[in-house]
C-alpha atoms as a PDB file:
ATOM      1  CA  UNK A   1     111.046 103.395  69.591  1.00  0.00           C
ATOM      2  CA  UNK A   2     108.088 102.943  71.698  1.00  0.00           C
ATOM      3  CA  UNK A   3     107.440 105.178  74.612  1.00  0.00           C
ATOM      4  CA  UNK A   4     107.863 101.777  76.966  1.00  0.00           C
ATOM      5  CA  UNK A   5     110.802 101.441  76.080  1.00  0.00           C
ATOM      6  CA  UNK A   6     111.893 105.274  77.090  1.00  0.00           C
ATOM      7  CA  UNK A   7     110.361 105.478  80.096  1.00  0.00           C
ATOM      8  CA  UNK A   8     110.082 101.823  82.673  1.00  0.00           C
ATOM      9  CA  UNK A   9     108.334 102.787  85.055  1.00  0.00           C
ATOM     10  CA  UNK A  10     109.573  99.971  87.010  1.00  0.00           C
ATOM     11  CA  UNK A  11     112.930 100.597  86.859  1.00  0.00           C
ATOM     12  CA  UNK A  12     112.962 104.255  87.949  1.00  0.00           C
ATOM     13  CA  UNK A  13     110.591 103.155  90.942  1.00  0.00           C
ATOM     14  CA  UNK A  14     113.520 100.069  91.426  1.00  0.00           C
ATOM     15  CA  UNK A  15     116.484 103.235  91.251  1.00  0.00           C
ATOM     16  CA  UNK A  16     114.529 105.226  93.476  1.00  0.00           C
ATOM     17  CA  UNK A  17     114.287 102.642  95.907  1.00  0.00           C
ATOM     18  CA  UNK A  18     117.679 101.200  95.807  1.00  0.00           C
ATOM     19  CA  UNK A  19     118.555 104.833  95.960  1.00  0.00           C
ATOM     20  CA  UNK A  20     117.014 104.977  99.348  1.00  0.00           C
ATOM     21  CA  UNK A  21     119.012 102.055 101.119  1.00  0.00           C
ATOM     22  CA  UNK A  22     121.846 104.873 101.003  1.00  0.00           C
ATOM     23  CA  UNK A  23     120.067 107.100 103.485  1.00  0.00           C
ATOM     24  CA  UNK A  24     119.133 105.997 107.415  1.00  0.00           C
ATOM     25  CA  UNK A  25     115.129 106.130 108.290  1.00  0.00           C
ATOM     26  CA  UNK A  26     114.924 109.518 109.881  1.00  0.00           C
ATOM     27  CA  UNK A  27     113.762 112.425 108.364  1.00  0.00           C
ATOM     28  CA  UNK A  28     116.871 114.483 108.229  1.00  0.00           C
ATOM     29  CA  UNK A  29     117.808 112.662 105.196  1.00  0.00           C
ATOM     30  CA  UNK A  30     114.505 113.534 103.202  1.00  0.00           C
ATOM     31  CA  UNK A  31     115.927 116.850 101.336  1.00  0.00           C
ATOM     32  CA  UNK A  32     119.055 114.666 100.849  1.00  0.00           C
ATOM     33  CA  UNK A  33     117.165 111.998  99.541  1.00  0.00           C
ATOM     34  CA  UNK A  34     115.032 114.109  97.453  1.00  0.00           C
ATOM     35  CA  UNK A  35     118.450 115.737  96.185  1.00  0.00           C
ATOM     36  CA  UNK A  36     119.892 112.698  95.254  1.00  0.00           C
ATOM     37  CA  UNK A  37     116.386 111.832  93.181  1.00  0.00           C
ATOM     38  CA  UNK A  38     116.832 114.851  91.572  1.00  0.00           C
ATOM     39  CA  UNK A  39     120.704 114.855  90.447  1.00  0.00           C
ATOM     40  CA  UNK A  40     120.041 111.447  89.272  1.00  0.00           C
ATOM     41  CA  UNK A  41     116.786 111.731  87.359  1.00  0.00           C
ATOM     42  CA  UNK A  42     117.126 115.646  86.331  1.00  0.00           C
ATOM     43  CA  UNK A  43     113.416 115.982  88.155  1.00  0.00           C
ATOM     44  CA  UNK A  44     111.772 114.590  90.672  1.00  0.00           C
ATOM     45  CA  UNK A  45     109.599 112.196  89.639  1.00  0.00           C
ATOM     46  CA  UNK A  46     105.695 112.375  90.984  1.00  0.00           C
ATOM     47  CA  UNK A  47     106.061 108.474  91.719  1.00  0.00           C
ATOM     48  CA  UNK A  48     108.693 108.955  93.794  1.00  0.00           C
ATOM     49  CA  UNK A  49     107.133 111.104  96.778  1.00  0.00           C
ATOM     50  CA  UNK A  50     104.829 108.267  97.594  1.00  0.00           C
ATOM     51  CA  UNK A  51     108.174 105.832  97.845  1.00  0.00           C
ATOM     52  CA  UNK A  52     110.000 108.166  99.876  1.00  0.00           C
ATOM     53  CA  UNK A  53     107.151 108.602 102.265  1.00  0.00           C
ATOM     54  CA  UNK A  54     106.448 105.020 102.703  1.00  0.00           C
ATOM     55  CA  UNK A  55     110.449 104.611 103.196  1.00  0.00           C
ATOM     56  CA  UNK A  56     110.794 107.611 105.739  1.00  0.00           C
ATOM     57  CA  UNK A  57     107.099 106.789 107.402  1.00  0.00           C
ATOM     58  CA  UNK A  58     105.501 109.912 106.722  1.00  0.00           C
ATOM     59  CA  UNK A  59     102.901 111.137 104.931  1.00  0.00           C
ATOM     60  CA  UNK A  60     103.510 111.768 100.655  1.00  0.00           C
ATOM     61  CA  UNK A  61     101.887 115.088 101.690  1.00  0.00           C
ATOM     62  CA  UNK A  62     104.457 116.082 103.762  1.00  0.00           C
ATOM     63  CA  UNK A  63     106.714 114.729 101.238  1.00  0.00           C
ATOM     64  CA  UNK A  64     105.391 116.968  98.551  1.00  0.00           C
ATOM     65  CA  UNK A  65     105.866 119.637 100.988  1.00  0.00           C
ATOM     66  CA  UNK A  66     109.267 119.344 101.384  1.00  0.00           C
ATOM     67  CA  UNK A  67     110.076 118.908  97.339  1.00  0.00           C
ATOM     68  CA  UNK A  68     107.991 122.343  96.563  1.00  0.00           C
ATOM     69  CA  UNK A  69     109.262 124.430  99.475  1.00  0.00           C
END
């Protein structure tokens, strides 16, 4: 089995963001978000900070700051 076919990019970065059409645009619902990411996936995937920034508007610093507290 080749490692493509384990890991699609593509489709975790389409889960993540159909993921995010559960949560409204304010960032209240980051840690929730990032939660949800996490129960689904087992991890947080690095990918996935710079999708949840763009979705919230903020920066994938910030982001990162919130997933390592």
């Amino acid at each position: 089995m080749e490692f493509e076919e384990i890991f699609d990019e593509s489709k975790v970065i389409e889960d993540i963001e159909e993921l995010l059409t559960s949560f409204k645009k304010d960032l209240f619902y980051v840690l929730p978000a990032l939660q949800a990411i996490q129960m689904k996936f087992g991890y947080i995937p690095k990918r996935s900070l710079a999708i949840i920034g763009d979705y919230f508007g903020v920066s994938h610093n910030r982001i990162y700051g919130i997933a390592t507290f």
